[in-house]
C-alpha atoms as a PDB file:
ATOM      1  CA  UNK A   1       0.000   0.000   0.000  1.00  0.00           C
ATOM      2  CA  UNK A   2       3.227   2.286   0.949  1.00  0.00           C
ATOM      3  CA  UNK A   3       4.795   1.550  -2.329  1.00  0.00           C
ATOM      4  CA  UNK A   4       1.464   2.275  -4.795  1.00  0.00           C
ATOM      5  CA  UNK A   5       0.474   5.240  -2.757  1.00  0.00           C
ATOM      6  CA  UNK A   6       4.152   6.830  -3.520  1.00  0.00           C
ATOM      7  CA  UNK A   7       4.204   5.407  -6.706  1.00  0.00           C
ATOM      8  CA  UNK A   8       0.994   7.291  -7.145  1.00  0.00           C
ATOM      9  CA  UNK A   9       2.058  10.512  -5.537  1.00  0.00           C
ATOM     10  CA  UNK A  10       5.181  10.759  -8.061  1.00  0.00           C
ATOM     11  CA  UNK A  11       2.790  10.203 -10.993  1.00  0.00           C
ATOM     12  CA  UNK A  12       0.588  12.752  -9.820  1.00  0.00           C
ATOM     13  CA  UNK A  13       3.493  14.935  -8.810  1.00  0.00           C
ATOM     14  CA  UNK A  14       5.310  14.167 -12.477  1.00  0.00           C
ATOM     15  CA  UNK A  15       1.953  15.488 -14.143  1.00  0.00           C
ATOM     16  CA  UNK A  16       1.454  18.544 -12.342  1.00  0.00           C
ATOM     17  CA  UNK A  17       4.895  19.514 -12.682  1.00  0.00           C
ATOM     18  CA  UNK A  18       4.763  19.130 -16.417  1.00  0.00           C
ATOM     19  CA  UNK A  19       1.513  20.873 -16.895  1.00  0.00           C
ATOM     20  CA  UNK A  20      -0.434  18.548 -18.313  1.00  0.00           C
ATOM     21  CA  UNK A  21      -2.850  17.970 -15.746  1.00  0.00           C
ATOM     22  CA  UNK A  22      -6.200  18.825 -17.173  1.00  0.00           C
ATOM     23  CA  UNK A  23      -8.664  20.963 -14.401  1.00  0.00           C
ATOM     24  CA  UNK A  24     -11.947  20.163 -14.052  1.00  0.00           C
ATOM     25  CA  UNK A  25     -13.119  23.010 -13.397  1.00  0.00           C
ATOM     26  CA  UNK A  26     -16.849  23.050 -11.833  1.00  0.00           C
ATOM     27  CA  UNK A  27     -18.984  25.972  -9.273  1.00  0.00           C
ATOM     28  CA  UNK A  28     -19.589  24.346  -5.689  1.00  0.00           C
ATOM     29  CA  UNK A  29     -19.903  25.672  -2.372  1.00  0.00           C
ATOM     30  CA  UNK A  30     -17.053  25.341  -0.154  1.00  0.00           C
ATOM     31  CA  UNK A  31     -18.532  24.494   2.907  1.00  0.00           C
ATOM     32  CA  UNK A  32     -19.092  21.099   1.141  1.00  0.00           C
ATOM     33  CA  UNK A  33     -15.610  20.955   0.222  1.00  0.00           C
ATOM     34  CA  UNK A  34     -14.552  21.344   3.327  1.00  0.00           C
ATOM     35  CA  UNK A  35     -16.595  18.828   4.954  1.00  0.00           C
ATOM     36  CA  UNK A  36     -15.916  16.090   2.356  1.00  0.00           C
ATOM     37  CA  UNK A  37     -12.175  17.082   3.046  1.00  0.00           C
ATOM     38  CA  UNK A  38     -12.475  16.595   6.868  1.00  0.00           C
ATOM     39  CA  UNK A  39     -14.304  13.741   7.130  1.00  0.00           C
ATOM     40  CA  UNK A  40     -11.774  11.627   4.039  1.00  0.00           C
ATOM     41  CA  UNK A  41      -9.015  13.121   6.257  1.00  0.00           C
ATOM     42  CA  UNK A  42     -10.025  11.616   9.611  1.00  0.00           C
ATOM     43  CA  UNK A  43     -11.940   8.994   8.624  1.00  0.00           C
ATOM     44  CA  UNK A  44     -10.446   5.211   9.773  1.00  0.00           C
ATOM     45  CA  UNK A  45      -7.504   7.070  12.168  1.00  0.00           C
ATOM     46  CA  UNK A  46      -7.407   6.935  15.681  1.00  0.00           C
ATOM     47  CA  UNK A  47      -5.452   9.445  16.531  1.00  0.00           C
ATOM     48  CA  UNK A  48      -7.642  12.433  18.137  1.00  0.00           C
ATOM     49  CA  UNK A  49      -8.165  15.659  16.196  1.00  0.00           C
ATOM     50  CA  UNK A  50     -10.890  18.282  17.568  1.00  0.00           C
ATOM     51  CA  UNK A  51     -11.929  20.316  14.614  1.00  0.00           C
ATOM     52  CA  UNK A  52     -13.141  24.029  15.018  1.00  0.00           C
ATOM     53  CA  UNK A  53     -15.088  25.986  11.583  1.00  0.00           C
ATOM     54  CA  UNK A  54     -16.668  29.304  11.008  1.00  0.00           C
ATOM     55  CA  UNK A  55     -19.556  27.458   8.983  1.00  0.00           C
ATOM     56  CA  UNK A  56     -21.156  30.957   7.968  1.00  0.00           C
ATOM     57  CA  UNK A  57     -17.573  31.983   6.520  1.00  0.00           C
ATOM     58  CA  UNK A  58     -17.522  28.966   4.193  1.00  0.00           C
ATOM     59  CA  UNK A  59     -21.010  29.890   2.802  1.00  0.00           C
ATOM     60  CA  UNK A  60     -19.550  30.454  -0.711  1.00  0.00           C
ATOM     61  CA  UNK A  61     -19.613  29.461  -3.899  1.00  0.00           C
ATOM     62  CA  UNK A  62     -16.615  29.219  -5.996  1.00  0.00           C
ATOM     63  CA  UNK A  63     -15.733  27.605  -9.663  1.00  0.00           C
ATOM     64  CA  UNK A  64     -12.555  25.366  -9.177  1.00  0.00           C
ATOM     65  CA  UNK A  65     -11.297  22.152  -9.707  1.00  0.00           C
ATOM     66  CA  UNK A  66     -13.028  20.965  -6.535  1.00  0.00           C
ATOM     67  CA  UNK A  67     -11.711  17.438  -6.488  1.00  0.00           C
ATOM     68  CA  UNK A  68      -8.225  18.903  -6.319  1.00  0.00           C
ATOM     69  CA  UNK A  69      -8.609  21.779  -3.912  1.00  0.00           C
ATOM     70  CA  UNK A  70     -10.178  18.887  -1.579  1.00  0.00           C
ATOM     71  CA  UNK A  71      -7.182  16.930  -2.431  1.00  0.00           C
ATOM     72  CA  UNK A  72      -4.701  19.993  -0.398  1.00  0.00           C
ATOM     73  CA  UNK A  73      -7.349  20.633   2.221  1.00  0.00           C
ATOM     74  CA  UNK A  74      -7.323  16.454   2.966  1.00  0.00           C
ATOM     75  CA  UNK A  75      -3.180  17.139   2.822  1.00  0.00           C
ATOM     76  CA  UNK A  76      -3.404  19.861   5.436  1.00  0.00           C
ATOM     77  CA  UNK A  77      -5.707  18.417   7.347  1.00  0.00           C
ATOM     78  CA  UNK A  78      -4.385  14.964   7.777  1.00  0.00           C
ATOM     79  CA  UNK A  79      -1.198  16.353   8.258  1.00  0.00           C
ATOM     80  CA  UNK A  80      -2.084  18.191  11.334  1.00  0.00           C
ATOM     81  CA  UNK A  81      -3.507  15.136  12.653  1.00  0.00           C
ATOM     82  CA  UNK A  82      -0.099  13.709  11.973  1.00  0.00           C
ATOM     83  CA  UNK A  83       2.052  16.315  13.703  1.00  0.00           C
ATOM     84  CA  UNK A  84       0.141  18.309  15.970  1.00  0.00           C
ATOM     85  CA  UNK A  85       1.691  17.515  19.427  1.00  0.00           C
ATOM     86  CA  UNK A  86      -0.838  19.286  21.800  1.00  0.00           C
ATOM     87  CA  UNK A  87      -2.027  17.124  24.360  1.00  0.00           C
ATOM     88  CA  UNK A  88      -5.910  18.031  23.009  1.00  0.00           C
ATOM     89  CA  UNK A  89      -5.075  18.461  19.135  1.00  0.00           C
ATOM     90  CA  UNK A  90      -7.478  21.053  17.646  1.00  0.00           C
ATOM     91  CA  UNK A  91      -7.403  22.687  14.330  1.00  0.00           C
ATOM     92  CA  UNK A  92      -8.743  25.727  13.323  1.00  0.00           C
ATOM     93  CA  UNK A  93     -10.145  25.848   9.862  1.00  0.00           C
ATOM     94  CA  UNK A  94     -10.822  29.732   9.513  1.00  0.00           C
ATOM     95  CA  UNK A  95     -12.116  31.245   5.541  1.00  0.00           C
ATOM     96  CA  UNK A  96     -12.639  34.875   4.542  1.00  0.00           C
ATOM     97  CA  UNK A  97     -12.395  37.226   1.708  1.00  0.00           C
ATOM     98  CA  UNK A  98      -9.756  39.481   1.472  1.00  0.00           C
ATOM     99  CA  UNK A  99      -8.755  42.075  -1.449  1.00  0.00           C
ATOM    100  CA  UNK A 100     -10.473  39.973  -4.310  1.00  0.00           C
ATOM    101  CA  UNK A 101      -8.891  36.820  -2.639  1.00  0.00           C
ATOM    102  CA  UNK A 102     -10.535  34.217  -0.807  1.00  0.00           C
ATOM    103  CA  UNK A 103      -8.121  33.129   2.219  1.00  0.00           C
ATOM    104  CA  UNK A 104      -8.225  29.191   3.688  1.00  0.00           C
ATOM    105  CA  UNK A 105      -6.103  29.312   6.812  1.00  0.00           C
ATOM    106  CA  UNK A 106      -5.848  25.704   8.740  1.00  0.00           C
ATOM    107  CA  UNK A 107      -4.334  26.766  12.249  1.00  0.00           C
ATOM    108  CA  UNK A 108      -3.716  23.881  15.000  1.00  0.00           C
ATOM    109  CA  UNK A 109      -2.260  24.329  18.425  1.00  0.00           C
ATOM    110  CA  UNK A 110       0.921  22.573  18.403  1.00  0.00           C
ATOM    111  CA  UNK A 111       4.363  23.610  18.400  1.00  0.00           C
ATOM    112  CA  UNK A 112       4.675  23.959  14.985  1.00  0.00           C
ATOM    113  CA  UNK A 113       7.262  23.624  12.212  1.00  0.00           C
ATOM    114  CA  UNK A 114      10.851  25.021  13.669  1.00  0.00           C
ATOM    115  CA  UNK A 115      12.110  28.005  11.880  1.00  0.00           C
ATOM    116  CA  UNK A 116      15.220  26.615  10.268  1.00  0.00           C
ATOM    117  CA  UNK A 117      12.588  23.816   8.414  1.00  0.00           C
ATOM    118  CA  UNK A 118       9.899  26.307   7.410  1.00  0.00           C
ATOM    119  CA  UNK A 119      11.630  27.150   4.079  1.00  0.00           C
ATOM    120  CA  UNK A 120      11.710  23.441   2.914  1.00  0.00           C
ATOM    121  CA  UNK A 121       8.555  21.668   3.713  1.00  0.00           C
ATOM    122  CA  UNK A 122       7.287  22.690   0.533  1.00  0.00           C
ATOM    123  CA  UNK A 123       9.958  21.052  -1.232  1.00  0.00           C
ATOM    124  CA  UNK A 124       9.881  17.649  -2.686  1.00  0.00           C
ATOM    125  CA  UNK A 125      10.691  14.401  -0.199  1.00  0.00           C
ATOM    126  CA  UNK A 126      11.069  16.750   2.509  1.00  0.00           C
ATOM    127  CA  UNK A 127      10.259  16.150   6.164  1.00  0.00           C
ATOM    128  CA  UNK A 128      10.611  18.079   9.155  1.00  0.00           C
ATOM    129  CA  UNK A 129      10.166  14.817  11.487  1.00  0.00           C
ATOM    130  CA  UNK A 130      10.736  11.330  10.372  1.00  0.00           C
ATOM    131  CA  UNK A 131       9.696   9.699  13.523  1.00  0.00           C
ATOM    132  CA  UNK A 132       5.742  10.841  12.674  1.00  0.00           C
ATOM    133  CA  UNK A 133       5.816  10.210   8.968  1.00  0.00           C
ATOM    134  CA  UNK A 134       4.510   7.659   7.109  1.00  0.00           C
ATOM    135  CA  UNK A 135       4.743   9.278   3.573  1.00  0.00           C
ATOM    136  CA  UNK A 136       7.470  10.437   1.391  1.00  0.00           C
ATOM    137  CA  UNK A 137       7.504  14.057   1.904  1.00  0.00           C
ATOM    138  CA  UNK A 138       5.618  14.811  -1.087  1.00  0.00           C
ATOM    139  CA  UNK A 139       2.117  15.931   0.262  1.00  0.00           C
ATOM    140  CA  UNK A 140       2.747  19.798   0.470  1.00  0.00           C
ATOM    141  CA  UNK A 141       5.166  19.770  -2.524  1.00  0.00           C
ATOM    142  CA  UNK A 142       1.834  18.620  -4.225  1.00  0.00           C
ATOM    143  CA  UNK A 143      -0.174  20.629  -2.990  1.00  0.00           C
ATOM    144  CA  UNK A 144       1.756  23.358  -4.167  1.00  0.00           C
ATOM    145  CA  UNK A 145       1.405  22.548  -7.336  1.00  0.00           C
ATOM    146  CA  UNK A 146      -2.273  22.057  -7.877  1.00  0.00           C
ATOM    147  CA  UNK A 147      -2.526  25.720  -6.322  1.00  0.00           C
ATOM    148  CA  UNK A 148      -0.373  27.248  -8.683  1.00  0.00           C
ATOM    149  CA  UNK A 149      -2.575  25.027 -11.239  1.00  0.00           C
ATOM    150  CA  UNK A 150      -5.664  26.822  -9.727  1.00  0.00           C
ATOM    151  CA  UNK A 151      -4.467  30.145  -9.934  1.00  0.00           C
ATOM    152  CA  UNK A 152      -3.910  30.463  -5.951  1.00  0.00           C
ATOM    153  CA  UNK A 153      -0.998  29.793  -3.242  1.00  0.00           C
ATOM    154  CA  UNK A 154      -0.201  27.995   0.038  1.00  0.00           C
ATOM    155  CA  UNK A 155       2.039  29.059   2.200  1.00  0.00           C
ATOM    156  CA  UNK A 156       3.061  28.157   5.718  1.00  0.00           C
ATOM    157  CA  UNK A 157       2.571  31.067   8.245  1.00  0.00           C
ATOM    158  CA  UNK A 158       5.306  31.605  11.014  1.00  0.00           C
ATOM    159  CA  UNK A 159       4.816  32.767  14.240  1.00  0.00           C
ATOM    160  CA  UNK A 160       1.212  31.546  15.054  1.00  0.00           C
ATOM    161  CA  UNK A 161       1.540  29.270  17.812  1.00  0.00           C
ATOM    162  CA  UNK A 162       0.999  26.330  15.725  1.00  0.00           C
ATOM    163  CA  UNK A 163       1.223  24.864  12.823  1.00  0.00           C
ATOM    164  CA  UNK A 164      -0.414  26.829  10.349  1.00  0.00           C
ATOM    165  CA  UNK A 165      -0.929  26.952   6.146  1.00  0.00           C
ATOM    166  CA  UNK A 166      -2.649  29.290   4.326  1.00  0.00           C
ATOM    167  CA  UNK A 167      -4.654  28.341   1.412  1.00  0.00           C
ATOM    168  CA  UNK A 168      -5.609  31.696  -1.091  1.00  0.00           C
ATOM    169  CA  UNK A 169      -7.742  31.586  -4.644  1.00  0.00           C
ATOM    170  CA  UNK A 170      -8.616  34.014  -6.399  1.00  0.00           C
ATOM    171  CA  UNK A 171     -12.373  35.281  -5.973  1.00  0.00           C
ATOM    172  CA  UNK A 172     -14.155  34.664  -9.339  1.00  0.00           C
ATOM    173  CA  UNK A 173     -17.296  36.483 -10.652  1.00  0.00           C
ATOM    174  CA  UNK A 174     -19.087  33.538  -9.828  1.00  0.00           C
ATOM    175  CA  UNK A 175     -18.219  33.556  -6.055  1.00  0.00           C
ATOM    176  CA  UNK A 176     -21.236  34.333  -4.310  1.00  0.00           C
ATOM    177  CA  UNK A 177     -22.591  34.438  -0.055  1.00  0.00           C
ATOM    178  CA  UNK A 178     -25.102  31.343   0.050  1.00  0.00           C
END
């Protein structure tokens, strides 16, 4: 399973990279992304991950690829539940609009990623703690590149008590309040 989930992961990786990955690019509301992302992301683990949403900031609309933006959401979020070393693990999924941009941040209350390994975690096969991880490093770098595919960013955001990733898109025409 190890093997054909990295084997999968650098075929995936391999065809964002090259740009041939065609979007498919549908409106939803991203309140249900976000709950299809939590529950794939926690579903069949044990360990404990308290979950805190604004649900009337996710009352939007957008037109995305949905199936990939859940794809870096499920990243984020299982990652938390991976490294988030609070006794009580909780993370914060907070959404708002900002200057024509619609900002994702996923917050939790652990220590964190330590300053010196913020710059890399991004990068490809890269892990900040091997005695947690079970994959090959390649989730964020991933991740990166279906937001660049979308048109948006993710970035990791020092200096918040936690671990914490912010997810941006830009805010289409079509972006609406439910």
């Amino acid at each position: 399973l190890r093997l054909t989930r990295l084997l999968n992961d650098l075929l995936d990786l391999s065809v964002l990279e090259s740009g041939q990955v065609s979007l498919n690019m549908r409106q939803g509301a991203l309140g249900d992304v976000l709950d299809h992302s939590v529950s794939s992301a926690l579903a069949g683990s044990d360990a404990p991950l308290s979950v805190r949403r604004n649900l009337p900031g996710e009352a939007l609309y957008l037109t995305s690829d949905l199936d990939r933006l859940a794809q870096v959401f499920i990243n984020l979020i299982a990652n938390a539940q991976k490294y988030c070393d609070a006794g009580t693990p909780e993370l914060t999924i907070d959404v708002r609009q900002a200057g024509g941009v619609l900002v994702v941040d996923f917050i939790d209350n652990g220590s964190g990623i330590p300053e010196d390994a913020q710059e890399m975690v991004f990068e490809k096969f890269s892990r900040v703690s091997t005695e947690k991880a079970g994959g090959a490093g390649l989730g964020l770098a991933i991740s990166r590149e279906i937001m660049q595919r979308l048109g948006g960013n993710i970035s990791y955001l020092p200096g918040r008590g936690g671990g914490a990733f912010r997810v941006t898109l830009p805010v289409a025409k079509e972006m609406a309040a439910q």
